[in-house]
Each structure stands twice: as structure tokens, then as C-alpha cells.
Protein backbone atom coordinates (compact mmCIF):
# COMPACT_ATOMS: atom_id res chain seq x y z
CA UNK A 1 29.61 -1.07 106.35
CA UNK A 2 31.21 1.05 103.83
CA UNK A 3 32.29 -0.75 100.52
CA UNK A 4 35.67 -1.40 98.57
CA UNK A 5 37.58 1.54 97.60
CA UNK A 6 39.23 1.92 94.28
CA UNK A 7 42.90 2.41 94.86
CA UNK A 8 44.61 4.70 92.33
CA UNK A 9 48.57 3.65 92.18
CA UNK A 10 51.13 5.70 90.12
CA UNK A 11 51.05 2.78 87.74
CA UNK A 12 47.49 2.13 87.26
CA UNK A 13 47.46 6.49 85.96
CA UNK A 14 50.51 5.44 84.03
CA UNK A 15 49.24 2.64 81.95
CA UNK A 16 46.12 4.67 81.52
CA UNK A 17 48.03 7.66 79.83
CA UNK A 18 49.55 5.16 77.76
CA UNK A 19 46.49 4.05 76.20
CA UNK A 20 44.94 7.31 75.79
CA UNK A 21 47.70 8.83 73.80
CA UNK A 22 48.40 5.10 71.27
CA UNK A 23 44.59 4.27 70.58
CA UNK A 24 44.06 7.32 67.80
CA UNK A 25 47.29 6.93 66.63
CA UNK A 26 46.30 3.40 65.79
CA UNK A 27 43.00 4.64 64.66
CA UNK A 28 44.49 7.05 62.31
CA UNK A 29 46.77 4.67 60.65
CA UNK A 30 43.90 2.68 59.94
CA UNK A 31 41.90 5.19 58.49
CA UNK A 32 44.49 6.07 56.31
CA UNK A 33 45.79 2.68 55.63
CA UNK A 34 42.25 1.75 54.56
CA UNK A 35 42.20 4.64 51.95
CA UNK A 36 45.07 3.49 50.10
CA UNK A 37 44.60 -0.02 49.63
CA UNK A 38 42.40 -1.28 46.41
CA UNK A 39 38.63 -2.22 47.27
CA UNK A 40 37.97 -5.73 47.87
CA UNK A 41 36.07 -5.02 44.17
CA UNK A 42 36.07 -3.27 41.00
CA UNK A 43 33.58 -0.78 40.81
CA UNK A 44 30.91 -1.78 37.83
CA UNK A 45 31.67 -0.62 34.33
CA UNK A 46 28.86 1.22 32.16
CA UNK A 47 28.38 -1.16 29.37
CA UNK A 48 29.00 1.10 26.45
CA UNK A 49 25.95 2.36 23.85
CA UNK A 50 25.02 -0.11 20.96
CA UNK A 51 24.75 1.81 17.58
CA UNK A 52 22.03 1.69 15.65
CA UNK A 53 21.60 -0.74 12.51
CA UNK A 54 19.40 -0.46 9.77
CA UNK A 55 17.62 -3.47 9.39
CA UNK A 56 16.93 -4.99 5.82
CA UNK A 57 13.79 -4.50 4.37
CA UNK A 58 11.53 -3.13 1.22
CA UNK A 59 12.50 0.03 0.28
CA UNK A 60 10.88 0.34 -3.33
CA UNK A 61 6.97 0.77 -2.92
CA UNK A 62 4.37 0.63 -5.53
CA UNK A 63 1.14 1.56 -4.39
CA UNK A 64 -2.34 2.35 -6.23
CA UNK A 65 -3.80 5.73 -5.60
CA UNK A 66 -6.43 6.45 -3.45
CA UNK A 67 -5.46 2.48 -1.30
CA UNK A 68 -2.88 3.42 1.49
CA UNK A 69 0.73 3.28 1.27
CA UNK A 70 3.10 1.84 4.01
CA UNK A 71 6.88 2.95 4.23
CA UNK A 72 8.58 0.00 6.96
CA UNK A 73 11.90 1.49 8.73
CA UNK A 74 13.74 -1.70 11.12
CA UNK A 75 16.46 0.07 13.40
CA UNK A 76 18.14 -2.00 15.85
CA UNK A 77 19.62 -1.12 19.05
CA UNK A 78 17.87 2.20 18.87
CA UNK A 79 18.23 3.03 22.50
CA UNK A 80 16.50 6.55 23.13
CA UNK A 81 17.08 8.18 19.68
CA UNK A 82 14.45 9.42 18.01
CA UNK A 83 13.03 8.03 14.60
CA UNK A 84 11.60 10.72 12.37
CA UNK A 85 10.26 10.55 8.38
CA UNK A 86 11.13 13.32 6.56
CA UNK A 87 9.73 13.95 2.78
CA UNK A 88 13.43 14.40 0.87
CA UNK A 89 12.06 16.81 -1.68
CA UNK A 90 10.81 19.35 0.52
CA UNK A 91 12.63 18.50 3.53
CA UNK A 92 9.42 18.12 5.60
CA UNK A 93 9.58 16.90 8.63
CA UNK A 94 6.61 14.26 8.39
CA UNK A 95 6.78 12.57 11.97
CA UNK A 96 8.90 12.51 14.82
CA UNK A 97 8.54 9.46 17.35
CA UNK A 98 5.17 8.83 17.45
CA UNK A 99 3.82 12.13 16.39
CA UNK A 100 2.70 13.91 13.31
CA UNK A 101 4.51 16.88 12.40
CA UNK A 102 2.81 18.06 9.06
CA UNK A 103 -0.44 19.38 8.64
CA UNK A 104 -1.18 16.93 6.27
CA UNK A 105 -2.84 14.52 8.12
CA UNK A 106 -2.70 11.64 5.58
CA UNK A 107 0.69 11.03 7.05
CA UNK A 108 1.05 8.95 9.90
CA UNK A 109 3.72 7.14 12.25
CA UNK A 110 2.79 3.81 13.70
CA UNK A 111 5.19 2.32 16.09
CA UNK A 112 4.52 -0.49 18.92
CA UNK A 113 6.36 0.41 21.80
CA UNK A 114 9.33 -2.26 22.70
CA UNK A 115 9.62 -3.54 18.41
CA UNK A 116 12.09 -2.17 16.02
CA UNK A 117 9.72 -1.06 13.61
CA UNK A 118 8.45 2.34 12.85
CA UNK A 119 6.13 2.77 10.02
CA UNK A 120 5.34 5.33 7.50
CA UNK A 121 1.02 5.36 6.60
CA UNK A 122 0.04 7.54 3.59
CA UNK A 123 -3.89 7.01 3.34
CA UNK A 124 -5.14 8.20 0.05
CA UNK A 125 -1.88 8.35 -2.12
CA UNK A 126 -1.97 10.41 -4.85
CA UNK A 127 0.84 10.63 -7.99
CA UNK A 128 1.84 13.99 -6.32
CA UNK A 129 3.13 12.00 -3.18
CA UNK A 130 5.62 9.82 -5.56
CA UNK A 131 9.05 10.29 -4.57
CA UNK A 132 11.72 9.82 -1.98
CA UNK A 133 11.14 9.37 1.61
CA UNK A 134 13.79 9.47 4.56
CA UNK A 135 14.07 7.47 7.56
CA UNK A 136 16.55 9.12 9.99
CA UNK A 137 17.62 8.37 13.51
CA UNK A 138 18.51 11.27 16.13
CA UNK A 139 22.34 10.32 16.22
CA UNK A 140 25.71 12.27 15.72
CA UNK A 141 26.05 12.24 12.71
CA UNK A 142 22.82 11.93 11.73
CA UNK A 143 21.48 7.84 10.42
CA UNK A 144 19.58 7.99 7.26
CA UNK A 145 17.94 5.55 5.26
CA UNK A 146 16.07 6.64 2.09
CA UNK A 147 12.96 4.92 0.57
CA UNK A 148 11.24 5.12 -2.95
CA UNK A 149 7.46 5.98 -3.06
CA UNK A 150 5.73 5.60 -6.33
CA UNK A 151 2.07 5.93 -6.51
CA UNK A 152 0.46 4.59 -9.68
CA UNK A 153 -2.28 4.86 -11.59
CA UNK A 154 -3.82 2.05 -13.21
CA UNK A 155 -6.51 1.37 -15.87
CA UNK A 156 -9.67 0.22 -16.00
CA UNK A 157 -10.72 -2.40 -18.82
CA UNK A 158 -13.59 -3.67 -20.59
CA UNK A 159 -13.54 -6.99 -22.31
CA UNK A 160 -14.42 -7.55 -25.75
CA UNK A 161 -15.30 -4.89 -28.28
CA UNK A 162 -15.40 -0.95 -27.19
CA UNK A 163 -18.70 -0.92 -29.40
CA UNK A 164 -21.27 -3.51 -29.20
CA UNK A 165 -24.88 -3.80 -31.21
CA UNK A 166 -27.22 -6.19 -29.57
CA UNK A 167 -30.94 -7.46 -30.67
CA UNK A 168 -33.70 -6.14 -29.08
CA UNK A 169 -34.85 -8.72 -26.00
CA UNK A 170 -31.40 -10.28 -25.57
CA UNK A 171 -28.90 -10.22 -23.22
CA UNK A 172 -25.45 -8.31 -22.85
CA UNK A 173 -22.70 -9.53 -20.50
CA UNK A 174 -20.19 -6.42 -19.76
CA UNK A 175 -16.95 -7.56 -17.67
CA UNK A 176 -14.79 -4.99 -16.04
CA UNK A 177 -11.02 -5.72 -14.76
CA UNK A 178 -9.11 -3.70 -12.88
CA UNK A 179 -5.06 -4.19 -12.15
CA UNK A 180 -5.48 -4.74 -8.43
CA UNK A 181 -8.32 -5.37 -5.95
CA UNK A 182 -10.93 -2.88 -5.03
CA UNK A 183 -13.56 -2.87 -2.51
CA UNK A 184 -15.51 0.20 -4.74
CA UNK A 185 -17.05 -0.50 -8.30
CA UNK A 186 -19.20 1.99 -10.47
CA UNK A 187 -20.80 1.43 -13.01
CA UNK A 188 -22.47 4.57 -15.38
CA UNK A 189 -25.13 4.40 -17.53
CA UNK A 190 -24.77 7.62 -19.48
CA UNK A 191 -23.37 9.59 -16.72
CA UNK A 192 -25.28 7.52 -14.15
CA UNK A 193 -24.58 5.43 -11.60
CA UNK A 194 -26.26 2.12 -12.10
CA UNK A 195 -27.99 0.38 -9.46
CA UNK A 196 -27.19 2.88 -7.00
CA UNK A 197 -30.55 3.36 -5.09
CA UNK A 198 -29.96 4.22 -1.47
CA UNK A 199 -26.64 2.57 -1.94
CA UNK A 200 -23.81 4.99 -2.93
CA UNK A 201 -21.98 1.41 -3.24
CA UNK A 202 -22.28 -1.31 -5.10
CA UNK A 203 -23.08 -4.44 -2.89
CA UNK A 204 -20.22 -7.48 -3.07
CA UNK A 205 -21.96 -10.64 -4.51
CA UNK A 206 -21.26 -14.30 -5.40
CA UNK A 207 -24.50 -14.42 -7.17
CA UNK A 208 -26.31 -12.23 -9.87
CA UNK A 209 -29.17 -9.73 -8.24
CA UNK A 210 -31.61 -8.09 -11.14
CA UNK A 211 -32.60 -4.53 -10.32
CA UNK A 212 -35.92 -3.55 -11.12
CA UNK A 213 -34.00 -1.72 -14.17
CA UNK A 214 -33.45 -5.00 -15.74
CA UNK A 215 -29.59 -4.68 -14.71
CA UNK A 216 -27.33 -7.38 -12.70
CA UNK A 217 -23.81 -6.87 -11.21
CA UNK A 218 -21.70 -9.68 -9.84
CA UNK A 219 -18.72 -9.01 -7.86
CA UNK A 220 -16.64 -12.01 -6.65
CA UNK A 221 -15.09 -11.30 -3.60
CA UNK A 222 -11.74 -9.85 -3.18
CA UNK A 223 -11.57 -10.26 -7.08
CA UNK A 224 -10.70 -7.69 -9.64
CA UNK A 225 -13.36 -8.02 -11.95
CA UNK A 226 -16.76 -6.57 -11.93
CA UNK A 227 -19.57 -7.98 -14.07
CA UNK A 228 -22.90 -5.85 -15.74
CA UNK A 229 -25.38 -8.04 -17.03
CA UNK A 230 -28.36 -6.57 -18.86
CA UNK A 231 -31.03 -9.05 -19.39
CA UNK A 232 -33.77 -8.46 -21.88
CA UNK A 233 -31.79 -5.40 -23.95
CA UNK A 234 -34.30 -2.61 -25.00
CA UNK A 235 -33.86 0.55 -26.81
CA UNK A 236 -33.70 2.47 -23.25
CA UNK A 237 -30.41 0.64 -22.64
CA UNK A 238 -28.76 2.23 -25.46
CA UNK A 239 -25.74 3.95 -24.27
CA UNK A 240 -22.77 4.55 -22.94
CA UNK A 241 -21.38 2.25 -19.96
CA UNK A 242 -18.56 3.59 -18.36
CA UNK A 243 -16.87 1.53 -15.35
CA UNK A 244 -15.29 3.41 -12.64
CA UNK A 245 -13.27 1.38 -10.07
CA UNK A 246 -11.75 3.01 -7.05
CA UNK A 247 -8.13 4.11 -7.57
CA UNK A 248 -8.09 3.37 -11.63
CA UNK A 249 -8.92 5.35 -14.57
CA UNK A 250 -12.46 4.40 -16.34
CA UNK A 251 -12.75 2.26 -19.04
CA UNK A 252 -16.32 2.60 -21.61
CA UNK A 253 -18.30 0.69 -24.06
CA UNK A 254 -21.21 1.84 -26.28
CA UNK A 255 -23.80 -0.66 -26.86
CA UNK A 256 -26.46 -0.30 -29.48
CA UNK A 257 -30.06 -1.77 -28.89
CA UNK A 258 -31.29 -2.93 -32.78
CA UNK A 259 -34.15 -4.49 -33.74
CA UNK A 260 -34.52 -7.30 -35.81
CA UNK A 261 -31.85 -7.61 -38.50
CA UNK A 262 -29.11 -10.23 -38.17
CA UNK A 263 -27.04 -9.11 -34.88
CA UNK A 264 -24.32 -11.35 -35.83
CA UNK A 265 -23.85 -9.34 -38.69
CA UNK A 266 -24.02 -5.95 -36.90
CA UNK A 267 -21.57 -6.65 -34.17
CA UNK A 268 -18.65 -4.74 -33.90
CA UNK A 269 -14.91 -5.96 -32.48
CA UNK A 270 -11.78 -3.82 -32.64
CA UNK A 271 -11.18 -4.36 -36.14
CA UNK A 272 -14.56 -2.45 -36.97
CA UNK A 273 -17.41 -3.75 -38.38
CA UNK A 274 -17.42 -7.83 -38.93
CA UNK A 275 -18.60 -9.72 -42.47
CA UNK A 276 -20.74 -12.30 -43.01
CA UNK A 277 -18.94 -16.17 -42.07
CA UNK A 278 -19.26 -16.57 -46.70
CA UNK A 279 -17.81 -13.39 -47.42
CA UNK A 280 -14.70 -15.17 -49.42
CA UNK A 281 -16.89 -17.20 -50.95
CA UNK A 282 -19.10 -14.64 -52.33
CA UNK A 283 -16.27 -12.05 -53.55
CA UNK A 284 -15.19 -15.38 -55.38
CA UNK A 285 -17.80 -16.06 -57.10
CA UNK A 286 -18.44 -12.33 -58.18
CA UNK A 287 -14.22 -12.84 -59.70
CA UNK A 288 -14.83 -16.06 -61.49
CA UNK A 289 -16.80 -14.81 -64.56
CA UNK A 290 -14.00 -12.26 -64.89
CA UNK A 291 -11.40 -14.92 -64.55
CA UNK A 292 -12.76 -17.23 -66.81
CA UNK A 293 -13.45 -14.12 -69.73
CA UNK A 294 -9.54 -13.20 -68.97
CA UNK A 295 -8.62 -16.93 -69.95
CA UNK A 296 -10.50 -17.13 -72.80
CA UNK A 297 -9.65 -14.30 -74.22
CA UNK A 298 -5.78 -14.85 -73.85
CA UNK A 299 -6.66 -18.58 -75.53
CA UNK A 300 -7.93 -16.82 -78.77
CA UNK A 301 -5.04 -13.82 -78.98
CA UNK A 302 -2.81 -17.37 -78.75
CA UNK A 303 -4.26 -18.63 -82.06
């Protein structure tokens, strides 16, 4: 049995022309209607670039030679410019970023990665490295903030007289200050150093240690003084002791080993050479004869 047959009227081919011919004008104006109107939103803005700020901090720094020297630059908002040290009276590139430029290799850049800070290390200063340092950021025109270096040089010192005569058998206490702390201490006996067997340093003590030499140091720690004692002075300790802290220039004394004798007498301070406690005394007893002569004399020319 055969099945229904699709019957194909005049209208039914109409209606379909129709429709062929309206649906892409309708999808046309759509397209284009689509294309003019606004989006339903705003594409996102780019937030615009934060400049950089200098951030407040030290810019004058003392430092003692030889103990390392720290230069602290504090940008803010650097975004991906570049931070860079440059020596001002050379104009030598020192470090860029992270890295070293010069082939001095006592300069250094230290940065932690996500901070603000980027730091200037100059191990081993000397008075030759004094002087003005630049910290400059990579923008247009080029950031720059300027820092003063000064490396100093400070002096040893030796308390009490620079020339010292002790008796034989007693003993000497020789204290040694320094401006700022020190980790090395030397002291010379005539040109060598003291207590220095196997040791090229001296050890840091709370308590006195006698050498077999008959010398002591004491060192308090993180102090600026070192001690010398020599117990039981003999004529072999006579000389010149010179002390020699790291990063400061030397200071000396000359003690004198005497024996016998009144070392009261003998002892030296920076005046020079001390008297006797009844020296007025004495000079006025050697005046009074004269005195007395002058009166007398005067009494008689009166008559």
C-alpha cells in the first residue's frame, strides 16, 4: 500500500519563495544592527603607571675603614625600571639591578626581590672611596638620588702617660681604646706581635689569660678597649708597645724596666718627669735663710 504523497500547490512554492528571499535580509540587518549599537560593557581601562618615589632615608654615611659601608636607596612604585649605583666622580657605573658592573669587586648590590630597597655594600672602605654616590632609576628623564660617603680614619689611644718607668718585679696595666668596635686587636712588642703563637688573632676574653711570656690581654666583648697586662716587669720587657686595632691608626708607649730606686719618683706623665710629693716644701726651706738675711738687712739700712 503505497504511502501519502506530498502535494505541492502554487501557494505552498509561493510562501516558500517568500521566506527564502526575507530571512537574510533579516539576518543582515541584524548583523549590522548589532555592530552599531554600544556593548552591553565598557571595555577595561589600563590602570595607568605609578611613578617612582624616593623614599626617605640616611643619605650621609660615616664609616671606619677597613669595616663595610652600606649606601640604602627606598624607591617606591618602581615597576620594571631598573635601579643602578653609579660613583658621581667618575661616572662609574657600580651596579645595575642585581649585578656588579665594576671590576672592583668590593662593590656590591643587595636587593630582596618584591621590597623597595636596594643597597649599596662597600667591604673594606678605604679614604679613597669618600665621596658622592648616585642612586638612579631607569626612567625618562632619568630619577636620581645622590648620597654622601665618607670613610674615616680614626685613632688609636693609650691611657695614661706615652712614657712609663716601672720597678723591676711589678706589674704594668696598658689600656688601649679605639673610637668604634673592632673584632681585631694587636698588640707589638718592639715590632712584634704579642701573644700571637699559632694565633694570627688575638682571642676575645672576659677574663685575663697569662702567656708563658709573662703577658695578659683582656678584651671585653664587643667593647672598644683592649687591655695588656704585664705581670712581674723585667728588663726583657723594656720597650716599645705599640697597639694596632683594625681600621685605626696605632697608638705607642715606651715603658722602662728600673731597678730599685724609688719608681714613684721616676714615673713619667705628659708633663715630663714628676717631683717628689715635698718638693714646695723643700725649695722653701732652701728660700727662707735668704728671706730672712733680705729682712734683716733692710732693718739695719732703716736705722
Amino acid at each position: 500500500m503505497a504511502g501519502p504523497r506530498c502535494r505541492i500547490t502554487p501557494l505552498s512554492v509561493t510562501v516558500a519563495a517568500v521566506v527564502l528571499v526575507v530571512l537574510p535580509l533579516h539576518t543582515e540587518s541584524a548583523a549590522v544592527q548589532s555592530a552599531d549599537e554600544p556593548p552591553s560593557r565598557p571595555p577595561l581601562q589600563r590602570p595607568s603607571m605609578l611613578q617612582p618615589v624616593f623614599l626617605n632615608t640616611t643619605r650621609h654615611v660615616q664609616a671606619p675603614v677597613g669595616r663595610p659601608a652600606y649606601l640604602h636607596c627606598i624607591v617606591q612604585h618602581p615597576g620594571d625600571r631598573t635601579i643602578s649605583w653609579v660613583r658621581r666622580k667618575d661616572l662609574h657605573i657600580l651596579t645595575v639591578g642585581e649585578y656588579t658592573y665594576s671590576s672592583d669587586q668590593r662593590f656590591q648590590s643587595l636587593h630582596v626581590p618584591g621590597t623597595q630597597e636596594w643597597t649599596l655594600k662597600v667591604r673594606s672602605p678605604t679614604p679613597a672611596d669618600s665621596g658622592v654616590y648616585d642612586c638612579q632609576v631607569s626612567t625618562e628623564p632619568r630619577m636620581s638620588l645622590a648620597f654622601q660617603l665618607d670613610v674615616t680614619v680614626s685613632q688609636a689611644r693609650i691611657l695614661g702617660s706615652p712614657e712609663l718607668h716601672v720597678k723591676t718585679g711589678s706589674d704594668v696595666n696598658l689600656t688601649c681604646e679605639v673610637a668604634h668596635n673592632t673584632r681585631v686587636f694587636y698588640w707589638y712588642h718592639n715590632g712584634d706581635v704579642i701573644n700571637h703563637s699559632g694565633r694570627p688573632r688575638l682571642r676575645l676574653e672576659t677574663e685575663p689569660t697569662v702567656s708563658s711570656g709573662g703577658w695578659a690581654l683582656l678584651k671585653e666583648i664587643g667593647s672598644k678597649t683592649l687591655k695588656l697586662y704585664i705581670t712581674r716587669m723585667t728588663a726583657n720587657d723594656t720597650g716599645t708597645y705599640t697597639c694596632g686595632p683594625s681600621g685605626a691608626e696605632p697608638a705607642s708607649v715606651v715603658v722602662h724596666a728600673i731597678n730599685g730606686g724609688h719608681p714613684a719618683a721616676m714615673q713619667h706623665n705628659s708633663a715630663g718627669l714628676s717631683r717628689p710629693a715635698g718638693w714646695p716644701l723643700l725649695i722653701a726651706l732652701l728660700w727662707l735663710p735668704l728671706l730672712v738675711s733680705t729682712v734683716v738687712a733692710q732693718a739695719h739700712s732703716g736705722d
